[in-house]
N, C-alpha and C. Protein backbone atom coordinates (compact mmCIF):
# COMPACT_ATOMS: atom_id res chain seq x y z
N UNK A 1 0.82 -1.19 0.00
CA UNK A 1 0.00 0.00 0.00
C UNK A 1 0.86 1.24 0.00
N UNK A 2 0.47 2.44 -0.18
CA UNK A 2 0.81 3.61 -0.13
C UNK A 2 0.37 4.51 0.99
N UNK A 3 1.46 4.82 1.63
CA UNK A 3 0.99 5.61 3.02
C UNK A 3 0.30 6.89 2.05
N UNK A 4 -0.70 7.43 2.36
CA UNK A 4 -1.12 8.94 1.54
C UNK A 4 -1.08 9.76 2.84
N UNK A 5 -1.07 9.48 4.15
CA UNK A 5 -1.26 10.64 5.27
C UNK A 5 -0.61 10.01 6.36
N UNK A 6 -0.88 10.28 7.62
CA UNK A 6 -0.42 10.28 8.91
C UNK A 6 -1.13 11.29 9.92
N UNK A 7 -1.98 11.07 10.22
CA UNK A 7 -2.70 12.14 11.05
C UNK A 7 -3.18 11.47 12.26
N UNK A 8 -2.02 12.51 13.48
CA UNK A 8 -2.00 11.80 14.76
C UNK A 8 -1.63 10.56 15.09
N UNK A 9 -2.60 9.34 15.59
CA UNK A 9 -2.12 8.59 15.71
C UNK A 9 -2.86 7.73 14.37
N UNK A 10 -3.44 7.86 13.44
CA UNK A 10 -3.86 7.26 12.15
C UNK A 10 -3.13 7.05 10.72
N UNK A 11 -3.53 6.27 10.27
CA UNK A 11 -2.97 6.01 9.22
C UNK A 11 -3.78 5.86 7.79
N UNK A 12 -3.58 6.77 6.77
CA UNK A 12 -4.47 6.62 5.34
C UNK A 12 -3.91 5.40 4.55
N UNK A 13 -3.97 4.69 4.03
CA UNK A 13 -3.73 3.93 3.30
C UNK A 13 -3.70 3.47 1.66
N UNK A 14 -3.36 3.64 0.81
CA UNK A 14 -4.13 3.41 -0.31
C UNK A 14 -3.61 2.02 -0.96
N UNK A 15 -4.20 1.14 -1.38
CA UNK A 15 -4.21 0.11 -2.24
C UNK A 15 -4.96 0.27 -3.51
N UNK A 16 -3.97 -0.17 -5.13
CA UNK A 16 -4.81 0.10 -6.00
C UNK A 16 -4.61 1.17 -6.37
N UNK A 17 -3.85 2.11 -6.19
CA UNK A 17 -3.09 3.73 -5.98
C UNK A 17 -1.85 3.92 -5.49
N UNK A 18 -1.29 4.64 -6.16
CA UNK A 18 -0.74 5.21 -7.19
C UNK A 18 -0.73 4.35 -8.74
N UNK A 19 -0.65 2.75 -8.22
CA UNK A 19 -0.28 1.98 -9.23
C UNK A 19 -1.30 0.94 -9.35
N UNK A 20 -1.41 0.21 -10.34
CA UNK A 20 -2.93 -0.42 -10.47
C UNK A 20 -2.24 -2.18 -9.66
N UNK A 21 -3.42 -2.39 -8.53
CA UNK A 21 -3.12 -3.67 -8.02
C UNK A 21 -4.36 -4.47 -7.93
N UNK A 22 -4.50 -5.43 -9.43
CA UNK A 22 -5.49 -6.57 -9.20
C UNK A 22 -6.41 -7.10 -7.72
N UNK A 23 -5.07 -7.33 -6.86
CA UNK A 23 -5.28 -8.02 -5.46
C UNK A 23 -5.15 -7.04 -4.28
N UNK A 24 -5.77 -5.65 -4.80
CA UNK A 24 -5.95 -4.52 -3.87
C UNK A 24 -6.21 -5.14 -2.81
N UNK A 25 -7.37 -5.55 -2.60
CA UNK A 25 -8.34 -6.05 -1.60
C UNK A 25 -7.98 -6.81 -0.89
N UNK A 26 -7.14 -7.80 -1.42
CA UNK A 26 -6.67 -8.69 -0.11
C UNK A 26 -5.33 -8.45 -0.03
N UNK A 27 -4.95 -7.11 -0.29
CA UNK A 27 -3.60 -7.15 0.13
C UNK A 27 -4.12 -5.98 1.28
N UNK A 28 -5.27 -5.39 1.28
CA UNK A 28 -5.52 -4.55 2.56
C UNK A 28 -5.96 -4.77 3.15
N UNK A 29 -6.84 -5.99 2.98
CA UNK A 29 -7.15 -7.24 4.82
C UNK A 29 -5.80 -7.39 5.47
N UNK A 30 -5.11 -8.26 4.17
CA UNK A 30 -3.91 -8.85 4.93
C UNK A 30 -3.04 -7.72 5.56
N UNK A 31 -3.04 -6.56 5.46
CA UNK A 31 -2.37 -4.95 6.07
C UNK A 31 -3.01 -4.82 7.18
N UNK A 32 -4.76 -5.00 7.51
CA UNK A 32 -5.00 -4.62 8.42
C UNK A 32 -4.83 -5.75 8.99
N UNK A 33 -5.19 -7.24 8.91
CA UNK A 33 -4.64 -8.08 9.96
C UNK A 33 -3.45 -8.42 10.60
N UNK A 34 -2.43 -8.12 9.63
CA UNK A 34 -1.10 -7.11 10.37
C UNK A 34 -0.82 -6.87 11.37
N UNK A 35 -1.45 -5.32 11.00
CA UNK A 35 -1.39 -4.36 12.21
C UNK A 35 -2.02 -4.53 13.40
N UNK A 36 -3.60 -5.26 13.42
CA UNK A 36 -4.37 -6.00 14.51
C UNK A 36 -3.37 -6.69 15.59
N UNK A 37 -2.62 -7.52 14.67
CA UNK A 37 -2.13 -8.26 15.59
C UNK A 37 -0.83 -7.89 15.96
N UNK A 38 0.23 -6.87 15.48
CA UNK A 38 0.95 -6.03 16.06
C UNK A 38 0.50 -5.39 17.38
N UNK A 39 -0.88 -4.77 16.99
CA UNK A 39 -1.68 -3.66 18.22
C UNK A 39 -1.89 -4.41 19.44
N UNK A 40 -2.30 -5.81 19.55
CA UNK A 40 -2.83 -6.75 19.98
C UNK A 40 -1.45 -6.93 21.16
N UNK A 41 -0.13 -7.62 20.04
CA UNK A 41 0.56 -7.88 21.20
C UNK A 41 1.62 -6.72 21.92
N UNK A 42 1.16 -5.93 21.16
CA UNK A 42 1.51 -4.03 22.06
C UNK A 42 0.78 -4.09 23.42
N UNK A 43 -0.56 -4.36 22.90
CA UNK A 43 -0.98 -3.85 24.16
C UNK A 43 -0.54 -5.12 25.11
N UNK A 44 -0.67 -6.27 24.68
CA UNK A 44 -0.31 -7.65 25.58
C UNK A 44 1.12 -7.42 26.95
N UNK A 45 2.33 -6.74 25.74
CA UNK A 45 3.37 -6.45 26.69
C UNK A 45 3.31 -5.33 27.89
N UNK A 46 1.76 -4.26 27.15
CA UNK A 46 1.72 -3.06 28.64
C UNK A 46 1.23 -3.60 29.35
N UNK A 47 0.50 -4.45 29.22
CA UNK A 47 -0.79 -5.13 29.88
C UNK A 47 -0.01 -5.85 31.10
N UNK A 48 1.42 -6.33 30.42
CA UNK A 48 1.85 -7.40 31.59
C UNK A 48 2.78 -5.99 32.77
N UNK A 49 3.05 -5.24 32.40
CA UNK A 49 3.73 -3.67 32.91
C UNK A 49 2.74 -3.18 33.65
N UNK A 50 1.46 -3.44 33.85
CA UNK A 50 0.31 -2.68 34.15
C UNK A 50 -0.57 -1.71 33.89
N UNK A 51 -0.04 -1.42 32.50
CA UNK A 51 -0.46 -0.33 31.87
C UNK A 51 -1.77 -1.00 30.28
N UNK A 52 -2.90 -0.09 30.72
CA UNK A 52 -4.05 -0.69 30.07
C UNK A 52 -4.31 0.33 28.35
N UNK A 53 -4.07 0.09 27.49
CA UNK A 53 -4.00 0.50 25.99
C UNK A 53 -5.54 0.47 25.58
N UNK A 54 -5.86 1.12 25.26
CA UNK A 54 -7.34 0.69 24.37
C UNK A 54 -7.09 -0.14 23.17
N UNK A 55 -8.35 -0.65 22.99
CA UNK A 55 -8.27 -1.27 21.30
C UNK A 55 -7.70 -0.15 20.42
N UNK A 56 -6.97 -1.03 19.34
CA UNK A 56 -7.04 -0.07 18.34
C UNK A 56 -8.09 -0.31 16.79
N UNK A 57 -8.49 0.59 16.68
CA UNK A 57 -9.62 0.19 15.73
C UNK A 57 -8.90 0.60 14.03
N UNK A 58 -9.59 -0.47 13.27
CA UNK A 58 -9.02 -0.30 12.01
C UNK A 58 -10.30 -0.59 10.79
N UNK A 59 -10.37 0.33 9.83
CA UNK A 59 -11.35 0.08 8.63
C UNK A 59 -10.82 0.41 7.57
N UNK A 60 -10.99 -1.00 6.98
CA UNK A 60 -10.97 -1.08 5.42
C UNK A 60 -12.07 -0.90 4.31
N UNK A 61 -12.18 0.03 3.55
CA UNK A 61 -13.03 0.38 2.67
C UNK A 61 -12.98 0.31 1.40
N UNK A 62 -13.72 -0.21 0.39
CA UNK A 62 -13.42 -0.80 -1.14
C UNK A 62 -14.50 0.08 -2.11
N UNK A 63 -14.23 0.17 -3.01
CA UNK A 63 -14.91 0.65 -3.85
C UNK A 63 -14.58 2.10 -4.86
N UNK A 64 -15.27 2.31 -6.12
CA UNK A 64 -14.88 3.27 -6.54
C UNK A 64 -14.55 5.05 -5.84
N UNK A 65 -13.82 5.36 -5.97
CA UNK A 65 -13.11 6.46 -5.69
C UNK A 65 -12.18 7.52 -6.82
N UNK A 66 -12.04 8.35 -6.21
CA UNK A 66 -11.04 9.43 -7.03
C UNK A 66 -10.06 9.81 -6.31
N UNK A 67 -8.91 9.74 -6.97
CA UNK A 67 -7.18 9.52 -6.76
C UNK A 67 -6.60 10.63 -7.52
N UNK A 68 -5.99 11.32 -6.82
CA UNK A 68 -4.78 11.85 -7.19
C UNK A 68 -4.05 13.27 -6.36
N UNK A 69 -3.82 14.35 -7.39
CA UNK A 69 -3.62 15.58 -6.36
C UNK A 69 -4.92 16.77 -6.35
N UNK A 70 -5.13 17.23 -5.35
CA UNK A 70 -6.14 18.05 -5.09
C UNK A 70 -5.93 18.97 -4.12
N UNK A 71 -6.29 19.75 -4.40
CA UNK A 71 -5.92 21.20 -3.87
C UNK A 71 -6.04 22.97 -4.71
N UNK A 72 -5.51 23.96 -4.30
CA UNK A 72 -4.95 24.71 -4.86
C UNK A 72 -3.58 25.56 -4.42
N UNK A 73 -3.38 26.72 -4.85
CA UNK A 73 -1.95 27.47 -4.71
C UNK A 73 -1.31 27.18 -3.48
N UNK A 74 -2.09 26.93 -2.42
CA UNK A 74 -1.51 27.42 -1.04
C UNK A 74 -1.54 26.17 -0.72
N UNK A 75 -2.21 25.07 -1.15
CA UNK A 75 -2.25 23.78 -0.60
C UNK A 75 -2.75 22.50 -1.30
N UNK A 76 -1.92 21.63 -1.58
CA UNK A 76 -2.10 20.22 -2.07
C UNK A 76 -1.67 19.31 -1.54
N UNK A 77 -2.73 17.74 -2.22
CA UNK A 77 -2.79 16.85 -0.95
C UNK A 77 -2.94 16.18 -2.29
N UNK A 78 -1.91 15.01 -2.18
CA UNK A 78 -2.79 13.39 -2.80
C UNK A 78 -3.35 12.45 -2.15
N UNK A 79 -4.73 12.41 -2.10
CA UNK A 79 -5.41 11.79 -1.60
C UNK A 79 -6.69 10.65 -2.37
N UNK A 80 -7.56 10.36 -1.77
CA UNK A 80 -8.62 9.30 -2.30
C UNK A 80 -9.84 10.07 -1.52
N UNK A 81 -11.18 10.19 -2.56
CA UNK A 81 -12.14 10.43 -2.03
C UNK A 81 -13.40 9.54 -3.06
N UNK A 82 -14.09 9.16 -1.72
CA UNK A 82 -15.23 8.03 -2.18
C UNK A 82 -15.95 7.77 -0.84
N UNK A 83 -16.67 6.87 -1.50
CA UNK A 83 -17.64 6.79 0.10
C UNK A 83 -17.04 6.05 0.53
């Protein structure tokens, strides 16, 4: 995937963008089940420290969209917008 942002503690993602990927879709399950289970044993090691993490929540979304740069003079962003 393509990081497109970083905002706070989130992450944008794009699959299927910049470059065309057949197996978008299950290459961004398999990203978010990943990271699930990265988050998972994050919190496992505070957990044993005493320190309590919230879930971390993650959504994957499919479907047509519009890609690229958007903006004007003072400000541009490549991003994805769709429902």
């Amino acid at each position: 995937g393509t990081v497109a942002k970083i905002v706070g503690d989130a992450l944008h993602v794009l699959f299927g963008a910049p470059g065309d990927q057949p197996d978008h879709a299950d290459r961004a399950v398999a990203c978010a089940l990943d990271l699930d289970g990265f988050a998972e044993a994050f919190r496992a090691r505070w957990r044993e420290r005493g320190v309590n993490i919230g879930a971390t929540r993650i959504g994957v979304h499919a479907g047509p969209a519009i890609v690229g740069n958007f903006g004007g003079g003072r400000f541009f962003d490549y991003t994805a917008y769709g429902d």
